[in-house]
Each structure stands twice: as structure tokens, then as C-alpha cells.
Protein backbone atom coordinates (compact mmCIF):
# COMPACT_ATOMS: atom_id res chain seq x y z
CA UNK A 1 39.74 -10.00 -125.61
CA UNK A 2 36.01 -10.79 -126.37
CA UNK A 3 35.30 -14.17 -126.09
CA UNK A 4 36.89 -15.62 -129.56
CA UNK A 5 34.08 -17.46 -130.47
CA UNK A 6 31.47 -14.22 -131.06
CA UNK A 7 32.31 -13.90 -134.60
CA UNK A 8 32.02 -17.33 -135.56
CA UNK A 9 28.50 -17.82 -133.83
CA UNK A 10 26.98 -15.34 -136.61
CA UNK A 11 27.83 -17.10 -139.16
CA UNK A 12 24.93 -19.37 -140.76
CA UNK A 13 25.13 -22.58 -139.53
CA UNK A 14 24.41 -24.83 -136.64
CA UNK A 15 26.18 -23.14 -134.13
CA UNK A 16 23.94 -19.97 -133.85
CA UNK A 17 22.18 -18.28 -130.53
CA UNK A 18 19.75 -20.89 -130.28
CA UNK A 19 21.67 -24.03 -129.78
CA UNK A 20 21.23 -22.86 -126.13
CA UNK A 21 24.78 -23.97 -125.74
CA UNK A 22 27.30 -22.62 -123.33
CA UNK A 23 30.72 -21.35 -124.65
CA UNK A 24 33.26 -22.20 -122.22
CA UNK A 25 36.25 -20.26 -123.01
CA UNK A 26 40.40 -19.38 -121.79
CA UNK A 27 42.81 -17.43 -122.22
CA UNK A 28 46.57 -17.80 -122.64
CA UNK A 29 49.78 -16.04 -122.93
CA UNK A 30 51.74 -16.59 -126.27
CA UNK A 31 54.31 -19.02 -124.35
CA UNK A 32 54.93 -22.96 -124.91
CA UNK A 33 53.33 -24.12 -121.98
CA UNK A 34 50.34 -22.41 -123.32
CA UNK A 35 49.78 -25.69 -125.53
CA UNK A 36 49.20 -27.94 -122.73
CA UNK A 37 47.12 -25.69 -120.71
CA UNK A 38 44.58 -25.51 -124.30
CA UNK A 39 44.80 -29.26 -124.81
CA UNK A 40 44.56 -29.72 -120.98
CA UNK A 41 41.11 -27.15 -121.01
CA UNK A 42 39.37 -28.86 -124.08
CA UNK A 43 40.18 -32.01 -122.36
CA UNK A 44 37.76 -31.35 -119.56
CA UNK A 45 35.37 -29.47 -121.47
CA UNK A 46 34.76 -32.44 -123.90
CA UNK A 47 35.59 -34.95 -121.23
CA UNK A 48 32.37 -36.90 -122.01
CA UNK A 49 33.15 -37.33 -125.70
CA UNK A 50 33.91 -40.65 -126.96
CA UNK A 51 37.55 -41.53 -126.52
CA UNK A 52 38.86 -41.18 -130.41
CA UNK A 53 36.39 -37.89 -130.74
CA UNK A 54 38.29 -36.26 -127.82
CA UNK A 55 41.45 -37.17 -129.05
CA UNK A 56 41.09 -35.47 -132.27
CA UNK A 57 39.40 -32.21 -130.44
CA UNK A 58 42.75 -32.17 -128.32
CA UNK A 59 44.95 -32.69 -131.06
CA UNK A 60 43.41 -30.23 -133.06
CA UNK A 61 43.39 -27.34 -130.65
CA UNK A 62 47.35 -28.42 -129.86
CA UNK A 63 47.39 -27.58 -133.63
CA UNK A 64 45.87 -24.31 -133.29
CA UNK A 65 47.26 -23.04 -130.50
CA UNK A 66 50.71 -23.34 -131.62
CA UNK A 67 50.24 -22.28 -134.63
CA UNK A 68 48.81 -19.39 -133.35
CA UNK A 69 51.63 -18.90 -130.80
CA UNK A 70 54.28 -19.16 -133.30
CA UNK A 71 52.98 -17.02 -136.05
CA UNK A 72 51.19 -14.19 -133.89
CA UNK A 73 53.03 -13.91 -130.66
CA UNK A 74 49.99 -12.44 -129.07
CA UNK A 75 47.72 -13.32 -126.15
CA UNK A 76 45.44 -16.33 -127.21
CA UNK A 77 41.90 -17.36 -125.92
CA UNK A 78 40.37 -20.92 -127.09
CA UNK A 79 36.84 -21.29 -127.25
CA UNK A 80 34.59 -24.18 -127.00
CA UNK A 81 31.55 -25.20 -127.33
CA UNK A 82 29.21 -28.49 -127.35
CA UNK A 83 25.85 -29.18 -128.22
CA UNK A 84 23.90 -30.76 -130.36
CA UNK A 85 25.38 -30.51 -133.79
CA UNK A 86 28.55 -31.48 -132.51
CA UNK A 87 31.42 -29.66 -130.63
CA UNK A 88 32.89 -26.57 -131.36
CA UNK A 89 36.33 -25.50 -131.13
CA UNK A 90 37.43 -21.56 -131.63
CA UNK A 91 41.00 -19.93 -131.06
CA UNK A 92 41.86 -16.98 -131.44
CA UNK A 93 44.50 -14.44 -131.81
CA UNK A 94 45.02 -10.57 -131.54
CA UNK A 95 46.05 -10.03 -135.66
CA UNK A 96 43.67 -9.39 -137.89
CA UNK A 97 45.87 -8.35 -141.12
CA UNK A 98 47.56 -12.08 -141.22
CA UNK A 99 46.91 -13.50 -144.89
CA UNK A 100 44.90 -16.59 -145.52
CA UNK A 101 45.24 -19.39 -143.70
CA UNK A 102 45.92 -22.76 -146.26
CA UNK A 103 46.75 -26.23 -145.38
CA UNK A 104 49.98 -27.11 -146.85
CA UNK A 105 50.90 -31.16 -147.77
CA UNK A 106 53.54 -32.24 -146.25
CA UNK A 107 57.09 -31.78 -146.86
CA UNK A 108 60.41 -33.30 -146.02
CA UNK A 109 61.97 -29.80 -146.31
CA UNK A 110 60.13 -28.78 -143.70
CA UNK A 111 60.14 -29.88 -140.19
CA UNK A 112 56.57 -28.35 -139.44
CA UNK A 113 53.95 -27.17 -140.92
CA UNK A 114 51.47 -30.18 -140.97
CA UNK A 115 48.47 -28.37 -138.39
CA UNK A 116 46.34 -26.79 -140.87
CA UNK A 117 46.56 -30.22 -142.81
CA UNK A 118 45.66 -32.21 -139.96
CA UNK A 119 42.93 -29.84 -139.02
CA UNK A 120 41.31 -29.78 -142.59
CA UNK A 121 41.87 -34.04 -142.78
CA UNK A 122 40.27 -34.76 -139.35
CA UNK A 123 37.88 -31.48 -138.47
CA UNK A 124 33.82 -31.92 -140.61
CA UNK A 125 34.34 -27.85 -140.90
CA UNK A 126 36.73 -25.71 -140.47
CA UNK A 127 37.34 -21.95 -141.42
CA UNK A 128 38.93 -18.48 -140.22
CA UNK A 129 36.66 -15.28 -139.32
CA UNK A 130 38.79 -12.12 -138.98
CA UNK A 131 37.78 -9.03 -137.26
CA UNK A 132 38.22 -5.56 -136.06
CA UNK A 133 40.39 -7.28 -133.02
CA UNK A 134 41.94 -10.07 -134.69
CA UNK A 135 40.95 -13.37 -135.80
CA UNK A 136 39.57 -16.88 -135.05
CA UNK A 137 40.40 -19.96 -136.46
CA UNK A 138 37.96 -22.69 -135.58
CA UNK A 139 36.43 -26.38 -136.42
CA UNK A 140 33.79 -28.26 -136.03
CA UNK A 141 33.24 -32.14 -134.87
CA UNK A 142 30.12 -33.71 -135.97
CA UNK A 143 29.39 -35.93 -133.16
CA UNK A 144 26.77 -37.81 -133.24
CA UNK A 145 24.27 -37.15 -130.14
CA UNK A 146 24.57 -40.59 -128.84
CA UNK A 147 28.18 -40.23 -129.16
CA UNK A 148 28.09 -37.45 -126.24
CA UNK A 149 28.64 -39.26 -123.06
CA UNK A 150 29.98 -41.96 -120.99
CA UNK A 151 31.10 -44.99 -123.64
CA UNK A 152 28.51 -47.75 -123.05
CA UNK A 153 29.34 -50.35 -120.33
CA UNK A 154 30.65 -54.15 -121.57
């Protein structure tokens, strides 16, 4: 698999070539423990976030990465980037034909389905960019530059 976050780096916006920012990027089999590897990965990517900021990158990519496990079934890879606009976060799958993705509200007939909401209530951006291989679904986290970093001392 290409690295999943290609496609989303030509799309206008801040995240283009010359952000001069690395892409850091794994991939995982379509299995449970899958999850905690991804949240485990973004984890020490964005290690130097502040506290709450990595919290919701983590939580986000769980998000993601299950979804993506439970509706595809197909190898994974989870992108990420930081720079900076902000951080970054790509996963993708091997189907490109899946429908529109749509955040649902919650429901109490369901036991699931609350990602997508989470991810378009906590993420500043988020989309899906489908291609010839499959897709990515991906969000961004407008952190503030001086937000990038140890947490000041005191």
C-alpha cells in the first residue's frame, strides 16, 4: 500500500509538499489488536503535543482504525503527520467503492456507531479521499505552534 496519506497531501490546503513535514506512517493487519498498535504509534509520533491535544489525536485514530477494521476487513496503514498548521492524521483502507462516509447522532438502538461523530465534534477538518487503491479517511488538529512541545514547567 502507498503511503495513505499521498492523496490527501494534494488536496489544497495546509498540508501540501512544502510544509517540509515528514509523514511517519504504519501498517496493520485488519485484527483487534490492530487498535492499540495505531493509538500506541500516534502516541509516540505526537508525543510532544499538549496532553488534551494528544488525547483527542489517539482517540480519534482508535475511531478510525476500527471503523476501518470492522467495515473493510482489509490491511490498514495510518498516517501522520505534524507541522506547522497542526497535526495530521490519515488512515486508510484497501476499498475504494465503500459509499460516503456520514457521522451518525447517537442512538440507544445502537451499541456503536458514535466514531465518525466524535471525529467530526473534536477533529478542525476532517474528510475522505478515495482512490484507484482504496481510500483515506483523515483529520486535522489545529494546534497552535506554541502548543507543540514539552507543557511549560510550574
Amino acid at each position: 500500500m502507498s503511503v495513505c496519506c499521498e492523496p490527501v497531501l494534494r488536496l489544497p490546503g495546509p498540508f501540501g509538499r512544502a510544509s517540509g513535514a515528514d509523514v511517519r506512517h504504519v501498517d496493520l493487519d485488519p485484527v483487534a489488536p490492530s487498535v492499540g498498535l495505531a493509538r500506541a504509534f500516534v502516541g509516540d509520533v505526537l508525543g510532544d503535543l499538549r496532553r488534551d491535544d494528544l488525547d483527542i489525536a489517539v482517540l480519534l485514530t482508535s475511531e478510525l482504525v476500527t471503523n476501518a477494521i470492522l467495515h473493510t476487513r482489509t490491511p490498514v496503514q495510518v498516517g501522520v503527520l505534524a507541522g506547522d498548521e497542526g497535526v495530521l492524521v490519515c488512515v486508510a483502507d484497501r476499498v475504494a467503492d465503500s459509499p460516503p462516509l456520514v457521522p451518525h447522532p447517537p442512538s440507544g438502538d445502537r451499541p456503536g456507531g458514535r466514531g465518525l461523530a466524535l471525529v467530526n465534534d473534536l477533529a478542525d477538518s476532517w474528510g475522505t479521499t478515495t482512490y484507484s487503491e482504496g481510500k483515506t479517511v483523515w483529520f486535522v488538529l489545529r494546534t497552535p505552534v506554541e502548543q507543540v512541545g514539552p507543557p511549560p514547567a510550574g
